[in-house]
C-alpha atoms as a PDB file:
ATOM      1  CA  UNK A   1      46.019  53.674  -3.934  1.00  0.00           C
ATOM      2  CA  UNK A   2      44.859  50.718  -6.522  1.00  0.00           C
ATOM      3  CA  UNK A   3      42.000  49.045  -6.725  1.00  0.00           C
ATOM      4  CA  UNK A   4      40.713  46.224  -8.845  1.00  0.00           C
ATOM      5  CA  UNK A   5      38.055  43.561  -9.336  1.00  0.00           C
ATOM      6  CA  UNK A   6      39.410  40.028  -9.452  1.00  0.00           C
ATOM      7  CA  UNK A   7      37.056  37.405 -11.071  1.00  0.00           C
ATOM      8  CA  UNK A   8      37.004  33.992  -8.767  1.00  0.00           C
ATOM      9  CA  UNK A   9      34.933  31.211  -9.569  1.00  0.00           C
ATOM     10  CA  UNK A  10      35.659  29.145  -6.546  1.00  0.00           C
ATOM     11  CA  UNK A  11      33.894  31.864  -4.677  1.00  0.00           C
ATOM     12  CA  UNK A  12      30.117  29.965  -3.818  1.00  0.00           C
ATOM     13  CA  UNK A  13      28.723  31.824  -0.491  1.00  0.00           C
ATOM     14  CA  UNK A  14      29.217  34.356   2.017  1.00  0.00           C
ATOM     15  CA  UNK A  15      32.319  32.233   3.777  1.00  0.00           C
ATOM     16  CA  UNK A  16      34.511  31.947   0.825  1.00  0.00           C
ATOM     17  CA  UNK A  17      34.132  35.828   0.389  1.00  0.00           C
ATOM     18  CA  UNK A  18      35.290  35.697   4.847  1.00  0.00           C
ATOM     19  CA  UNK A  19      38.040  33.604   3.558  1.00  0.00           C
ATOM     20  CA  UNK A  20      39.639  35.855   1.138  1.00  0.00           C
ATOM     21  CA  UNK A  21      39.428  39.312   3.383  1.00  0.00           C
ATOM     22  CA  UNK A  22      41.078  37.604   6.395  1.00  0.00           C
ATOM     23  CA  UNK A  23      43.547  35.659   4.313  1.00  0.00           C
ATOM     24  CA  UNK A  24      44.062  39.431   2.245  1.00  0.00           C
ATOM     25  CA  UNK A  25      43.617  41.716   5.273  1.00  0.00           C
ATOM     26  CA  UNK A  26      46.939  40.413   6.306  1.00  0.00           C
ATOM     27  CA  UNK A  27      49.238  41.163   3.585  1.00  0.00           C
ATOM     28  CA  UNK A  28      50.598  45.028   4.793  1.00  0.00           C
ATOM     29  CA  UNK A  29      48.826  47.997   2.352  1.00  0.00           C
ATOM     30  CA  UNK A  30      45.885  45.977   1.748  1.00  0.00           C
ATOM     31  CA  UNK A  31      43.148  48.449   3.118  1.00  0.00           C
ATOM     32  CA  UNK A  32      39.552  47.105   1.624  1.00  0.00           C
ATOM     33  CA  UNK A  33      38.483  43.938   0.457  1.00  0.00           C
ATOM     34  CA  UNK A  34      34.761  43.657  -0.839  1.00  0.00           C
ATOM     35  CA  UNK A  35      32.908  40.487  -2.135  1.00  0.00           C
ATOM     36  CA  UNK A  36      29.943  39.554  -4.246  1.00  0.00           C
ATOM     37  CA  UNK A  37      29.570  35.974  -4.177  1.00  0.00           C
ATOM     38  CA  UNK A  38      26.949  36.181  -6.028  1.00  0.00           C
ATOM     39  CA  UNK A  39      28.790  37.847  -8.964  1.00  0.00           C
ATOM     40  CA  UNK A  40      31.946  35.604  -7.732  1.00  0.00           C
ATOM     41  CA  UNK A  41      34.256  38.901  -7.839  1.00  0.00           C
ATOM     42  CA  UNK A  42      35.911  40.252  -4.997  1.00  0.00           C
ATOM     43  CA  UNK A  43      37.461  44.490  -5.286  1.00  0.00           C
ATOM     44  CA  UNK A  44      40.654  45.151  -3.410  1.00  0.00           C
ATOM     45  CA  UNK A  45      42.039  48.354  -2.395  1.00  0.00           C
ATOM     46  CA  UNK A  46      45.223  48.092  -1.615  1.00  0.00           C
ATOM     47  CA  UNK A  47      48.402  50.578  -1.930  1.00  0.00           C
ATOM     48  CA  UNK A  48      52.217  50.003  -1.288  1.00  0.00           C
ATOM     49  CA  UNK A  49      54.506  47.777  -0.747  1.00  0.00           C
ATOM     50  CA  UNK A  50      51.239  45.460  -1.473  1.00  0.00           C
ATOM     51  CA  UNK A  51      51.011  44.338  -5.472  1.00  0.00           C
ATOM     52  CA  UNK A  52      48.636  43.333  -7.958  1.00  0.00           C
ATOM     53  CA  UNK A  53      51.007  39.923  -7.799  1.00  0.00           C
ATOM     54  CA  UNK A  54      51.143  39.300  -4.526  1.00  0.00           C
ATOM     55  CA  UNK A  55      47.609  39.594  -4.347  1.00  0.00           C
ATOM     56  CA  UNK A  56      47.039  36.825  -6.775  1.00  0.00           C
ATOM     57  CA  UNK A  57      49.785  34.852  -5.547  1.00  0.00           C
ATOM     58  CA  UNK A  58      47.754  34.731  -2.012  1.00  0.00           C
ATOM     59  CA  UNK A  59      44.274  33.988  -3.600  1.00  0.00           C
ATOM     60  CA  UNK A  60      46.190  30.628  -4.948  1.00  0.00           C
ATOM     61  CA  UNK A  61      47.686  30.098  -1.892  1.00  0.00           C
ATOM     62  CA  UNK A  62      44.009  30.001   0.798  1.00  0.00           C
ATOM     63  CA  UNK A  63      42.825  28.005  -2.754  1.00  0.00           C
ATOM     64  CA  UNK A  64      40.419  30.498  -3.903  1.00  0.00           C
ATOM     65  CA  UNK A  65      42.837  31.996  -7.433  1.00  0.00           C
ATOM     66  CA  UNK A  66      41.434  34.255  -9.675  1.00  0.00           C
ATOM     67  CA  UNK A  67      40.581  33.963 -13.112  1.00  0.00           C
END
């Protein structure tokens, strides 16, 4: 299992963090996504056949990419 923070400044309130876990929750081995949108990071847990790419290639995709 991997986990990292991802910075993303498009991140402003407590929907935008919504936005990423349901748009993340449905790539397959993703099994935690947390938010601070205060802090404008988000921590994903994921494992495989889910990668650290694929996870940034989806935050660009639902328009919230990280830094």
């Amino acid at each position: 299992m991997e986990k990292q923070t991802f910075s993303i400044p498009n991140i402003s309130c407590g929907h935008c963090v919504m936005t990423i876990k349901n748009g993340l929750s449905e790539l397959e081995g993703v099994k935690a996504v947390e938010g601070d949108p205060e802090m404008k990071q988000i921590t994903v847990e994921w494992e495989v056949p889910t990668t650290q790419e694929k996870i940034q290639s989806t935050l660009e995709e639902i328009n919230y990419p990280a830094a």
